[in-house]
C-alpha atoms as a PDB file:
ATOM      1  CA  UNK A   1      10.825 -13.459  -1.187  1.00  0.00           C
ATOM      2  CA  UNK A   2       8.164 -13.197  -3.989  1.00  0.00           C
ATOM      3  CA  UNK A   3       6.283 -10.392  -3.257  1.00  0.00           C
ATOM      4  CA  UNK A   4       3.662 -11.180  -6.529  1.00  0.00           C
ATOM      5  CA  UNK A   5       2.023  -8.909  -8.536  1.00  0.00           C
ATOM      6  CA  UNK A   6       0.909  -5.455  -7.994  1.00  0.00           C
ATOM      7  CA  UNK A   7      -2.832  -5.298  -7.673  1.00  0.00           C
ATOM      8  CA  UNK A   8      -2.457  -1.481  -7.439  1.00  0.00           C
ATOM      9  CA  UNK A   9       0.196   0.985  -6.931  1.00  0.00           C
ATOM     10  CA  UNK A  10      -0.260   4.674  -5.677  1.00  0.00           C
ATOM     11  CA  UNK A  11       2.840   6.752  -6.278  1.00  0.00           C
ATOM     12  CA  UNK A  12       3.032  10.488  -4.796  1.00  0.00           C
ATOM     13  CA  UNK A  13       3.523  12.542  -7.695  1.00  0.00           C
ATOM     14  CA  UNK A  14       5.248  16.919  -7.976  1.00  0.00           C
ATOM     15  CA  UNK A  15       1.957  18.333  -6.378  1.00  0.00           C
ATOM     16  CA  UNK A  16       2.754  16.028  -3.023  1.00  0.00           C
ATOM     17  CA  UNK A  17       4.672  18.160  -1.202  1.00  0.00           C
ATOM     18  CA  UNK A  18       7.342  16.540   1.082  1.00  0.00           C
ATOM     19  CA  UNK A  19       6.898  15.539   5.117  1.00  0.00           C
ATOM     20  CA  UNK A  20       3.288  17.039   4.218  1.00  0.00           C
ATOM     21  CA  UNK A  21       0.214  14.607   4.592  1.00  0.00           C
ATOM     22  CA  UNK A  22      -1.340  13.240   1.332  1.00  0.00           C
ATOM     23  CA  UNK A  23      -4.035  11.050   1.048  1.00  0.00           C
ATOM     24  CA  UNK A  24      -4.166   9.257  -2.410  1.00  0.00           C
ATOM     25  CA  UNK A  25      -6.408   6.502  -3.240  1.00  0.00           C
ATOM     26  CA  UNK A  26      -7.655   4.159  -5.928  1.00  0.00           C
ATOM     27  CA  UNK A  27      -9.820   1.038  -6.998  1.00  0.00           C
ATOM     28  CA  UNK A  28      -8.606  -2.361  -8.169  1.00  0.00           C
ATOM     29  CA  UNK A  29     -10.364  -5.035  -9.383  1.00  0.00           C
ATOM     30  CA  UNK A  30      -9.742  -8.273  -7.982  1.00  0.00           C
ATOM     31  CA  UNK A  31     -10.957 -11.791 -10.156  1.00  0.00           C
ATOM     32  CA  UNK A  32     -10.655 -14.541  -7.963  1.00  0.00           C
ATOM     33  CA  UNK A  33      -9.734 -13.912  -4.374  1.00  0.00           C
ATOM     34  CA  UNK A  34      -9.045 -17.932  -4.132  1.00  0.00           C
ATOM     35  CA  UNK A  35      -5.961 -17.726  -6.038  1.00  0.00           C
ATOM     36  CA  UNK A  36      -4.524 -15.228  -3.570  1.00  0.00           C
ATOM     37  CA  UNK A  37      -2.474 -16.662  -0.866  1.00  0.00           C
ATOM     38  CA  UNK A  38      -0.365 -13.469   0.757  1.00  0.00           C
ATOM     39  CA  UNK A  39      -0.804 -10.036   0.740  1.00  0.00           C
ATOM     40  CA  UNK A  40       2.255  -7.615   0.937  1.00  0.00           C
ATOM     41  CA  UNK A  41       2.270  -3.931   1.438  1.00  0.00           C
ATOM     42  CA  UNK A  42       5.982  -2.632  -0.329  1.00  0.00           C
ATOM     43  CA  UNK A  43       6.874   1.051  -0.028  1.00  0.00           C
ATOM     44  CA  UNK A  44       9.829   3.337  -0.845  1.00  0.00           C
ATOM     45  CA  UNK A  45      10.541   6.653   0.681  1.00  0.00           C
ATOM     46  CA  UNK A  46       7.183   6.847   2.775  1.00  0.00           C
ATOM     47  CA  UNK A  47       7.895   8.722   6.304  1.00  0.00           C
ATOM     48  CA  UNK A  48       4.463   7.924   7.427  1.00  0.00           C
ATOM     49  CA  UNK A  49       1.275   6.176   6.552  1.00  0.00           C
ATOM     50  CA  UNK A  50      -2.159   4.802   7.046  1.00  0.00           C
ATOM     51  CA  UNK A  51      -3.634   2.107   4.960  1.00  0.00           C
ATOM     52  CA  UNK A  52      -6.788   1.200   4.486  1.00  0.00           C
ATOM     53  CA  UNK A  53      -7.925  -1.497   2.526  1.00  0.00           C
ATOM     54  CA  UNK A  54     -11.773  -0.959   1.923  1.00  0.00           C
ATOM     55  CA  UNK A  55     -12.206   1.273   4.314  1.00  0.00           C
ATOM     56  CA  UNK A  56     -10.390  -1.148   6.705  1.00  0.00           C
ATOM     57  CA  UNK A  57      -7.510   0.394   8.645  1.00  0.00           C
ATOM     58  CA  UNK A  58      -4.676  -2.248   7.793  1.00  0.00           C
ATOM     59  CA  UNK A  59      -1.324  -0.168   8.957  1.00  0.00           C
ATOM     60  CA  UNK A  60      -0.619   2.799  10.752  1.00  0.00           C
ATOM     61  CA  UNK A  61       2.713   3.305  11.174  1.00  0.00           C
ATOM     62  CA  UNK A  62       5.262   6.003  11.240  1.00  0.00           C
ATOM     63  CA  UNK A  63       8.878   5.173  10.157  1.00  0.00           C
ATOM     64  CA  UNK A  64      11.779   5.347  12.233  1.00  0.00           C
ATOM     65  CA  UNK A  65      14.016   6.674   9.066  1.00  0.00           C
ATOM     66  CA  UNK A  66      12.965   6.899   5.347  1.00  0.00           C
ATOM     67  CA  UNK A  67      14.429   4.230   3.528  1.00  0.00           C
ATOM     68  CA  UNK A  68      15.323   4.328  -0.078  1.00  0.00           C
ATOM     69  CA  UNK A  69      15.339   0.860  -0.832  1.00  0.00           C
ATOM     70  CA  UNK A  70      11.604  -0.792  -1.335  1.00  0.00           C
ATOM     71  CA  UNK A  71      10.599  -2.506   1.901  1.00  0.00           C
ATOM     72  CA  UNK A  72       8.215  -5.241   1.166  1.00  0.00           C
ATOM     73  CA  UNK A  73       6.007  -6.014   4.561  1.00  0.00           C
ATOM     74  CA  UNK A  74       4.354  -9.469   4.734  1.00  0.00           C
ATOM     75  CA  UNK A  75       1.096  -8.359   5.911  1.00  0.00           C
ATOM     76  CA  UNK A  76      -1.466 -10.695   8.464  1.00  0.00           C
ATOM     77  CA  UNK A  77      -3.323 -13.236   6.904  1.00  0.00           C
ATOM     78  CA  UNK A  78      -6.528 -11.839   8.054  1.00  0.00           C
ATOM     79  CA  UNK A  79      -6.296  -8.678   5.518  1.00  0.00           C
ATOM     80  CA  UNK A  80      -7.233 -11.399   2.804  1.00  0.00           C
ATOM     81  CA  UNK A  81     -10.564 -11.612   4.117  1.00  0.00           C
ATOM     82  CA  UNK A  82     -10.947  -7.714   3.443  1.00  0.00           C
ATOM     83  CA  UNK A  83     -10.701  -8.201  -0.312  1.00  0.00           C
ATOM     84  CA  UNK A  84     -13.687  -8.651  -2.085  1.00  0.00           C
ATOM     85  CA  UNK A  85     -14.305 -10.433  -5.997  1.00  0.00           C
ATOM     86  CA  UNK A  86     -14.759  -7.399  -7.855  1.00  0.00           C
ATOM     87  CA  UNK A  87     -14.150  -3.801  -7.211  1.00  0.00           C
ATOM     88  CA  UNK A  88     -11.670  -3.071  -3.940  1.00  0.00           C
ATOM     89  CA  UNK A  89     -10.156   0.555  -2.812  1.00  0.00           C
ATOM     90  CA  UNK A  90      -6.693   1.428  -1.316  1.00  0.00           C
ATOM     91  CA  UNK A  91      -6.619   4.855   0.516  1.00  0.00           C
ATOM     92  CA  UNK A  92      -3.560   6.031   1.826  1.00  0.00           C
ATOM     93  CA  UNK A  93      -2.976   8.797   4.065  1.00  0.00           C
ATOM     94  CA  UNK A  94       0.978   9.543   3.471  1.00  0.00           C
ATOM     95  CA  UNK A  95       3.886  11.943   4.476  1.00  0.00           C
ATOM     96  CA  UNK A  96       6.322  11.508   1.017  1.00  0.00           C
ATOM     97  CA  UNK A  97      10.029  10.705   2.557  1.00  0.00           C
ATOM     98  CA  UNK A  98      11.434  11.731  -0.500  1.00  0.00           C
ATOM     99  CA  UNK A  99      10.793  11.907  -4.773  1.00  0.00           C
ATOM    100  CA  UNK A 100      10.004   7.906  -5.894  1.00  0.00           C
ATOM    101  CA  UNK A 101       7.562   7.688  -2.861  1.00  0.00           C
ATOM    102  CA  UNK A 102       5.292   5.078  -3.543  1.00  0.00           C
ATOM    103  CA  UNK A 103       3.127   2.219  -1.740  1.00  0.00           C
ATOM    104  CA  UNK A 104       1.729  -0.958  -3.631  1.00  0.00           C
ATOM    105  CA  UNK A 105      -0.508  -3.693  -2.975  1.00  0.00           C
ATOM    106  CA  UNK A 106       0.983  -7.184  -4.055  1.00  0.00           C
ATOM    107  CA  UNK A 107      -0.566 -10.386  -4.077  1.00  0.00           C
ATOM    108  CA  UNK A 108       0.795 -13.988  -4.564  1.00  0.00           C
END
């Protein structure tokens, strides 16, 4: 499966402590949202999370066991219509399942 490339990545970091709710967040810019065909969410060691994608809840979802390989979720075609050319925001609210926890955006 080709996930694409990461239009932003959010990675907890030390001062995240574990099974304790995080939020992190951060812009992206995005040049032409034409060229975009799929959007994937792919995550390692996340216990629990809520995505937003400009301010647009997108998945809320707690896992049923931490998983240390990177999951790579398809998500629906709809969420393309969320991105905007120019400036977009990821927020996550997050429980860290482990060091290496980290959440990206792909596109392809």
């Amino acid at each position: 499966m080709n996930v694409g490339e990461a239009l932003i990545t959010l990675k907890a970091g030390p001062e995240h402590t574990l099974r304790k709710a995080h939020t992190l967040s951060g812009e992206f810019d995005v040049d032409d949202i034409t060229k975009i065909d799929n959007l994937y969410l792919t995550y390692i060691m996340v216990k629990k999370m809520k995505v937003q994608l400009n301010g647009t809840v997108i998945l809320d979802n707690k896992m049923e066991s931490i998983d240390k390989r990177t999951i790579n979720l398809l998500l629906k075609p709809i969420t393309r219509e969320l991105l905007k050319p120019g400036k977009n925001t990821l927020t996550i609210d997050l429980e860290p399942g482990g060091n290496g926890c980290e959440v990206s955006l792909r596109g392809s």
